[in-house]
Protein backbone atom coordinates (compact mmCIF):
# COMPACT_ATOMS: atom_id res chain seq x y z
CA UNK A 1 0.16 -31.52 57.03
CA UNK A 2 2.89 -32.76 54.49
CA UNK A 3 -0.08 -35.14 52.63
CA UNK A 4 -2.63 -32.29 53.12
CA UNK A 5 -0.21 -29.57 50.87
CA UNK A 6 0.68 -32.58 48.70
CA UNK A 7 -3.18 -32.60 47.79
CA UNK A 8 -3.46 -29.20 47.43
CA UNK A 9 -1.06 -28.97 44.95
CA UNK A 10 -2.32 -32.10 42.59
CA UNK A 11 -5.46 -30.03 43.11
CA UNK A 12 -4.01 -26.77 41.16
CA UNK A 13 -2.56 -28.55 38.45
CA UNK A 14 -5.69 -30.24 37.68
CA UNK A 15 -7.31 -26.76 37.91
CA UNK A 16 -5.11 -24.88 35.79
CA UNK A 17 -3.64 -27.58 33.14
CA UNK A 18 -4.15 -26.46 29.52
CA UNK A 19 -5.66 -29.97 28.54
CA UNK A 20 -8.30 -29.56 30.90
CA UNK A 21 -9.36 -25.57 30.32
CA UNK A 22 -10.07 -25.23 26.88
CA UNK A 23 -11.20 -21.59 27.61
CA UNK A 24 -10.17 -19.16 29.62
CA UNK A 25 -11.11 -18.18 33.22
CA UNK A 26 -11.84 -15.05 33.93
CA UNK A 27 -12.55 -13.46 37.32
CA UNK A 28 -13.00 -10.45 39.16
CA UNK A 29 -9.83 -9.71 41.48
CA UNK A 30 -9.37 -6.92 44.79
CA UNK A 31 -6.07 -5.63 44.35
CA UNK A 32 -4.79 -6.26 48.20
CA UNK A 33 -1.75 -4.05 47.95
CA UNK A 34 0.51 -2.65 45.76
CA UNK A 35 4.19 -2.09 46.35
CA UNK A 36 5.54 2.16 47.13
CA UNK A 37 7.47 1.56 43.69
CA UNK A 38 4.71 0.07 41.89
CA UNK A 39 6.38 -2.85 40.83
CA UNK A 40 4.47 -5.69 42.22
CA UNK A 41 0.89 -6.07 44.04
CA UNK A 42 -1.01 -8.73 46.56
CA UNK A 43 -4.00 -10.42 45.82
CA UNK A 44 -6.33 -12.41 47.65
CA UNK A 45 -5.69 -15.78 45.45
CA UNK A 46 -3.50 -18.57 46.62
CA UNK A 47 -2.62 -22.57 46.72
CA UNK A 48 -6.43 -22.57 47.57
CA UNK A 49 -7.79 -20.95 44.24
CA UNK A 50 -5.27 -23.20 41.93
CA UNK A 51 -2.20 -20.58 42.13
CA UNK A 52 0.74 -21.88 41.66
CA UNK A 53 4.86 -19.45 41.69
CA UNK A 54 5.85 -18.97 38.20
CA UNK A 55 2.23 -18.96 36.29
CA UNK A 56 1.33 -16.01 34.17
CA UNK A 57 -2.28 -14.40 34.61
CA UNK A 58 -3.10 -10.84 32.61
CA UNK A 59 -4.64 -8.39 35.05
CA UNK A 60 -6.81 -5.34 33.09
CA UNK A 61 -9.27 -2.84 33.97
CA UNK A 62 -11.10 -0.67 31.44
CA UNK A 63 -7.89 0.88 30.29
CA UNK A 64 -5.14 -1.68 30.28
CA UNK A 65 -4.14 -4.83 30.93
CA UNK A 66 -0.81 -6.31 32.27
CA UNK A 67 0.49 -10.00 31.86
CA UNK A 68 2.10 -10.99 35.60
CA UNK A 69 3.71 -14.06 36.82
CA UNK A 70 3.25 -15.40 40.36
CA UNK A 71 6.44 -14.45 42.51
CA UNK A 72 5.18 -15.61 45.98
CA UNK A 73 2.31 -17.62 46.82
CA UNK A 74 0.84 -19.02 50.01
CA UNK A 75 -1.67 -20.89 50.84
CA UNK A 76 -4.51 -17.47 50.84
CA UNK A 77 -2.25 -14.96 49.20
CA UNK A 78 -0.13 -14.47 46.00
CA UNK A 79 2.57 -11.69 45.10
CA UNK A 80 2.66 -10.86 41.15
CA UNK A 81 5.28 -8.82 38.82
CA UNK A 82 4.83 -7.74 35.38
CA UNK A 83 6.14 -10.07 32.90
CA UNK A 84 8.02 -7.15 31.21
CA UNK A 85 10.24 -5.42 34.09
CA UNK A 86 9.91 -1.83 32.49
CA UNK A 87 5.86 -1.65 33.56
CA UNK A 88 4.68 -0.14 36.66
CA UNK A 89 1.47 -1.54 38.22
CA UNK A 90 -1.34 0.49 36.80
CA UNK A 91 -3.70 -0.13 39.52
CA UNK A 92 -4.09 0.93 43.05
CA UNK A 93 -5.12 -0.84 46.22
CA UNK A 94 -8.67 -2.20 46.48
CA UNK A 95 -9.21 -1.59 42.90
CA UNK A 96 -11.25 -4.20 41.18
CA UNK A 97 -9.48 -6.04 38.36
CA UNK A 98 -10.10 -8.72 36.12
CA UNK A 99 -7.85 -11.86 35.45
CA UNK A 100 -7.80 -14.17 33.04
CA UNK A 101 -6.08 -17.42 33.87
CA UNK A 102 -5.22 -18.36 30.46
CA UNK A 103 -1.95 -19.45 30.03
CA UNK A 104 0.35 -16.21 28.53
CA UNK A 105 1.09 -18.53 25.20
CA UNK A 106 -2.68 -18.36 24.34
CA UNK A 107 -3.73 -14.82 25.16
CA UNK A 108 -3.26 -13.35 21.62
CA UNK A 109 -6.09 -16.37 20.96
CA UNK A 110 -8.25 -14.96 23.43
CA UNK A 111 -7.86 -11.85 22.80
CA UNK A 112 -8.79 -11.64 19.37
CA UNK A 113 -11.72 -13.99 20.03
CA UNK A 114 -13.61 -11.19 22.27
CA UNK A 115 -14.31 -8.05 21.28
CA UNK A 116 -14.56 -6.35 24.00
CA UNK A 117 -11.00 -6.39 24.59
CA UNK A 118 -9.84 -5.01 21.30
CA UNK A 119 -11.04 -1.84 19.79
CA UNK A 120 -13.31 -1.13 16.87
CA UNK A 121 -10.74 -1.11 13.92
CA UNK A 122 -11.47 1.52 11.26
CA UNK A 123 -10.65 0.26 8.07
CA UNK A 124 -11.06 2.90 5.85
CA UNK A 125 -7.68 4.43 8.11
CA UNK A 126 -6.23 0.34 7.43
CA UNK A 127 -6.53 0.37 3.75
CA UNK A 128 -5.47 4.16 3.22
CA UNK A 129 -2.04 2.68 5.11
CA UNK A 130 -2.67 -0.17 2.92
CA UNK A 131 -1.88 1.53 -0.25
CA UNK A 132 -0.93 5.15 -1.69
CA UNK A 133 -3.61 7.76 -2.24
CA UNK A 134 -5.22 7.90 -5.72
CA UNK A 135 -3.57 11.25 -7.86
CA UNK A 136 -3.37 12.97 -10.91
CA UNK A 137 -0.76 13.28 -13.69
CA UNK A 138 0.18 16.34 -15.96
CA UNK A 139 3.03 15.94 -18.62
CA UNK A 140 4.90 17.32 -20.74
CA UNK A 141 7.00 15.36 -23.45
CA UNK A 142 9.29 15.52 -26.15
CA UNK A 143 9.31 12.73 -29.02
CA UNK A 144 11.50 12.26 -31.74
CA UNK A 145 11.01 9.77 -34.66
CA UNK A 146 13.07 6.77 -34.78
CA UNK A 147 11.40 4.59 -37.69
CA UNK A 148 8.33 5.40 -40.27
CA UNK A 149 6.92 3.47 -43.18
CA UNK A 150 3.57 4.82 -44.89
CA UNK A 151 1.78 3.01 -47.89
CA UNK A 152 1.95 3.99 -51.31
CA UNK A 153 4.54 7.01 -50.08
CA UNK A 154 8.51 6.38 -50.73
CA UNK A 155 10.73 6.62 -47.56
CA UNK A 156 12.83 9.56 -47.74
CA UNK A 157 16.12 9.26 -46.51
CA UNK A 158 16.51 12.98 -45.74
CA UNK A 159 13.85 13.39 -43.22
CA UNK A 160 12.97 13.69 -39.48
CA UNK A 161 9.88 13.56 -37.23
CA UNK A 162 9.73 15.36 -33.98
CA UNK A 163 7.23 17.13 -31.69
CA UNK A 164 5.56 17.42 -28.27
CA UNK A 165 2.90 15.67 -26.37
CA UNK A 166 0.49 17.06 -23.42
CA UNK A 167 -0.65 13.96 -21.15
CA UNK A 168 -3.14 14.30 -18.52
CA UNK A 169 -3.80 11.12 -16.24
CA UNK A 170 -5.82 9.95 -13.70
CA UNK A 171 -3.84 7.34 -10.85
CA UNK A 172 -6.19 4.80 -8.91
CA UNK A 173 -3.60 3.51 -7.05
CA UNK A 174 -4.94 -0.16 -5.63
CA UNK A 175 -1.43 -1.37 -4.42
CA UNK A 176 1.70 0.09 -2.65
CA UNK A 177 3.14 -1.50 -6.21
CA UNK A 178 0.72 -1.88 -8.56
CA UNK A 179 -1.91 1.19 -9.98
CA UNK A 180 -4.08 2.04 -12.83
CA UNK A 181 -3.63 5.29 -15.18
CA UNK A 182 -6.36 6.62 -17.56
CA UNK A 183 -5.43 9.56 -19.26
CA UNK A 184 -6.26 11.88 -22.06
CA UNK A 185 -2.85 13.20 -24.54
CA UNK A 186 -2.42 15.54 -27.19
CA UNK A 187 0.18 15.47 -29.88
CA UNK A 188 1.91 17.75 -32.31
CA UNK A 189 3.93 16.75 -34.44
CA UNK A 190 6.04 17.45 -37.77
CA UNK A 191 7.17 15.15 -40.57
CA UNK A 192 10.13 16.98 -41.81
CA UNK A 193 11.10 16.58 -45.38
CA UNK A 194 14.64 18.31 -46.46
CA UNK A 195 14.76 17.72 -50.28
CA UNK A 196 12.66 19.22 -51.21
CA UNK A 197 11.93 21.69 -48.13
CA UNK A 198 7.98 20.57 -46.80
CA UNK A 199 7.26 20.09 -43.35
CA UNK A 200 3.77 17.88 -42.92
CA UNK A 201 2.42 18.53 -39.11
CA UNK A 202 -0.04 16.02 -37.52
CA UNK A 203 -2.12 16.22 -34.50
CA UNK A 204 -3.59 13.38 -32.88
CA UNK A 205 -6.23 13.36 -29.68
CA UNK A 206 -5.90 9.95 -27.50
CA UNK A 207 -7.62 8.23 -25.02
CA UNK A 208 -5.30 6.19 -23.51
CA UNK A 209 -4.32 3.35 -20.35
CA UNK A 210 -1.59 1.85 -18.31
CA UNK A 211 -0.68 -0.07 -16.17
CA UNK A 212 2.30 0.93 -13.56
CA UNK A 213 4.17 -1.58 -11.75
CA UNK A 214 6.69 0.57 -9.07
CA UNK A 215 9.58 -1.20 -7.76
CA UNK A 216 9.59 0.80 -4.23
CA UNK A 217 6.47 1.41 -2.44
CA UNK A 218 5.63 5.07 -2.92
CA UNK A 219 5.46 7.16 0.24
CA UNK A 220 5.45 10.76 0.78
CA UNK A 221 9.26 10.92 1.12
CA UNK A 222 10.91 8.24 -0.52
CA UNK A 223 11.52 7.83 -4.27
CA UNK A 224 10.84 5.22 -6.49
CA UNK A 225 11.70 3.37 -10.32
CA UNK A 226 8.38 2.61 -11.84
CA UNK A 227 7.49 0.52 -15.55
CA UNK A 228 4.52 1.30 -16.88
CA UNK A 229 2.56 -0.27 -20.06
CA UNK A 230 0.57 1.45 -21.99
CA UNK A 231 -2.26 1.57 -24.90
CA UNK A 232 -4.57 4.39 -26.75
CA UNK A 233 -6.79 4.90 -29.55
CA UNK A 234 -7.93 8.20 -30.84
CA UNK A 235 -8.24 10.25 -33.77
CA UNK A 236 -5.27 11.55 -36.22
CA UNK A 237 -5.09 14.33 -38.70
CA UNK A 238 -2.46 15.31 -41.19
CA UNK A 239 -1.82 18.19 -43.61
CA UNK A 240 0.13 17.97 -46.77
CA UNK A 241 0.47 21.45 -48.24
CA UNK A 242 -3.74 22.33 -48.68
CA UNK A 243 -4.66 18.63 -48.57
CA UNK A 244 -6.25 16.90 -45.13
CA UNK A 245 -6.62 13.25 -44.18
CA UNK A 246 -7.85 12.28 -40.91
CA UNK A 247 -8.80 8.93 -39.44
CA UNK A 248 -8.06 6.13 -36.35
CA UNK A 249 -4.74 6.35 -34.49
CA UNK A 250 -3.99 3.35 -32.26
CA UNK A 251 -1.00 3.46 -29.87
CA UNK A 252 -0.01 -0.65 -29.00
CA UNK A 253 2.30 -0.67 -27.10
CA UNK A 254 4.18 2.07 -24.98
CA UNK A 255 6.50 1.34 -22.46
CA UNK A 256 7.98 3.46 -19.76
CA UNK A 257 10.52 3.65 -17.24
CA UNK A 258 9.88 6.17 -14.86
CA UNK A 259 11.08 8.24 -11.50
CA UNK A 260 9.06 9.72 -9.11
CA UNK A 261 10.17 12.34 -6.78
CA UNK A 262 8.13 13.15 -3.71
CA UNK A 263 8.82 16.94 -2.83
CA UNK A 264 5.89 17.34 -0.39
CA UNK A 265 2.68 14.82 1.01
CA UNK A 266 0.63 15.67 -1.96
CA UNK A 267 3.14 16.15 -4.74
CA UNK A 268 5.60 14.82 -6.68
CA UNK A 269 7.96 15.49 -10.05
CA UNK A 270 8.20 12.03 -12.71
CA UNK A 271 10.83 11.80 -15.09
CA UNK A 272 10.21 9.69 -17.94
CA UNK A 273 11.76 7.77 -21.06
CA UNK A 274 9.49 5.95 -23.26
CA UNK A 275 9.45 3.38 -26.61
CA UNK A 276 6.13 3.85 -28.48
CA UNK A 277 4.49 2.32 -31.45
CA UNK A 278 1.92 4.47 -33.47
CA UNK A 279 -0.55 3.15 -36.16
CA UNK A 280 -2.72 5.52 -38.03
CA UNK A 281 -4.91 4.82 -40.92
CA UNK A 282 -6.21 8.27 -42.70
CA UNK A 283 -8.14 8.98 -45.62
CA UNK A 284 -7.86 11.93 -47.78
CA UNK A 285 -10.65 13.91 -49.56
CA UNK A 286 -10.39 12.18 -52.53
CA UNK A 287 -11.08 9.08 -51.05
CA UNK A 288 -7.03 7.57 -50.57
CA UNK A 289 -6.35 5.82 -48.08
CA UNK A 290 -3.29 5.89 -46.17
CA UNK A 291 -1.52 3.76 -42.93
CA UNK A 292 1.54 4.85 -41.63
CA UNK A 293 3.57 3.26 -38.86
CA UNK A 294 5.82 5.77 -36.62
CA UNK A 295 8.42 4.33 -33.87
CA UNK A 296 9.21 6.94 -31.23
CA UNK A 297 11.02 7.74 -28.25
CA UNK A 298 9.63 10.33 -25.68
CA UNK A 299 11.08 11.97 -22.79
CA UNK A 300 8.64 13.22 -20.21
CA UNK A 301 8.51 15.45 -17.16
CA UNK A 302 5.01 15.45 -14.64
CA UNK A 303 3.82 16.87 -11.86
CA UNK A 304 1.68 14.46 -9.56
CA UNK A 305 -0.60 15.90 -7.24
C-alpha cells in the first residue's frame, strides 16, 4: 500500500511539473459541494488526477474566475479555498466549472494569451484616459514695450509702447504633458511719443503656433504650471499722422509661463506672463521702407473650454 501511494505521488509531480506542461490544462469540473459559508468547495479530483495539498488551480464560469489552492486531498476527492481569504465561492453545487491547472505564477501569461477570457478593450475609452481632451483658447492680454529700434528713425528717449492683444487658439492635446496650439491674435497697439505729443497706433493680424509643455498632467480638478513656445507671421500696419505703411510681421520667439485653473470638466481660467520678440518690415506710399524691432512683455487671462 505504502509503495502503491509512493507511485502515485511520483505520478502527480510528473503530471503537473512546470518543465513538463508548457501550456496549460484546462478541464471541465462538477462542483461536488460547497461549504454553508461559502468559503471552500469539493471536487471530484484527487491523488488520482495529479492533485496534490498546496497547488493553486483558477476555477471560472462565464462570469468569474477564482484562483484556489488545494486544502485537503485524497486519493478521489480534493477540498479548495480561495487564494485571497476575503472571496466567497461564486458557484453552487453541481455547477459546471472550468479549471485551469496552470501554475498561479503563470496565469497573467495565459490569460492574456486567450481571448476569450479577457474582454474586448475599447480603445478609443483607453486613449481618451490616455491624454486630456482637445479645447479651445480665448485671451485677453495686455503688453507693454520694453525695447524698440526702427531704421532710419532716431530712438526717442521720451516714449512708450503699450496696447492689447485678442488670442484665439485651438489645443490638440496629444499628451497628458505635451499639446499643440494654433491660434489666430489681434493686436492694437500705440507708439507713444511725449516731445513732441504724437501717438502712432499699429495693428497687426497673426497666424500663429506653440508648443505647450505642462509640468502636471491636466485633469478636470487639479491645476497645473505650463511653458509654452511660440511663433507667428502675419500682416502689420502703422499710421503716422495721414501717412500708412503696411507689410510682414513675424513673431520669433514668444515664451510663456502659464497657470491653468480647472473650475468645472469642460472649463478652465489661464493666467499668463509672456517675453515676445516682434519683427515688422513696412513700406510706406512713397515707396520707404521701414523694419522695426519691438521687445514686449504680455500678461494674459483665458478661458479654456
Amino acid at each position: 500500500m505504502k509503495k502503491h501511494s509512493t507511485l502515485l505521488f511520483l505520478f502527480g509531480i510528473l503530471t503537473f511539473s512546470p518543465v513538463n506542461n508548457s501550456y496549460a490544462k484546462e478541464e471541465l469540473t462538477v462542483i461536488q459541494t460547497v461549504s454553508k459559508d461559502r468559503r471552500s468547495f469539493v471536487v471530484a479530483k484527487g491523488i488520482k488526477d495529479g492533485v496534490m495539498k498546496g497547488q493553486e488551480i483558477i476555477f471560472a464560469n462565464d462570469n468569474v474566475s477564482v484562483v484556489c489552492k488545494a486544502a485537503e486531498v485524497n486519493r478521489d476527492f480534493s477540498l479548495w479555498v480561495p487564494v485571497d481569504h476575503t472571496v466567497t465561492i461564486p458557484f453552487n453545487k453541481e455547477d459546471i466549472v472550468s479549471s485551469n491547472s496552470t501554475v498561479y505564477g503563470n496565469v497573467a501569461l495565459e490569460i492574456a494569451a486567450d481571448p476569450s477570457l479577457t474582454p474586448d478593450i475599447n480603445y478609443n475609452e483607453v486613449y481618451k484616459k490616455f491624454r486630456a481632451q482637445n479645447n479651445w483658447a480665448i485671451k485677453a492680454s495686455y503688453n507693454k514695450g520694453l525695447t524698440q529700434s526702427s531704421s532710419s528713425v532716431a530712438d526717442e528717449k521720451n516714449s512708450s509702447r503699450s496696447g492689447y492683444n485678442v488670442t484665439l487658439e485651438y489645443n490638440y492635446r496629444f499628451l497628458p504633458e505635451f499639446e499643440m496650439s494654433f491660434g489666430a491674435r489681434m493686436d492694437n497697439e500705440v507708439y507713444r511719443i511725449e516731445n513732441p505729443e504724437l501717438d502712432i497706433p499699429t495693428r497687426r493680424i497673426m497666424g500663429t503656433v506653440a508648443a505647450t509643455y505642462h509640468f502636471v498632467t491636466f485633469s478636470d480638478n487639479k491645476n497645473n504650471f505650463y511653458l509654452t513656445v511660440a511663433a507667428g507671421l502675419g500682416k502689420s500696419e502703422t499710421t503716422v499722422d495721414d501717412d500708412k505703411s503696411s507689410g510682414r510681421v513675424t513673431l520669433l520667439p514668444e515664451a510663456r509661463l502659464g497657470y491653468m485653473m480647472p473650475f468645472s470638466k469642460s472649463m478652465a481660467m489661464v493666467f499668463e506672463g509672456s517675453v515676445e520678440s516682434l519683427s515688422s518690415t513696412e513700406t510706406f506710399s512713397d515707396g520707404t521702407e521701414q523694419t522695426t524691432n519691438i521687445l514686449n512683455f504680455r500678461a494674459t487671462i483665458g478661458l479654456r473650454f
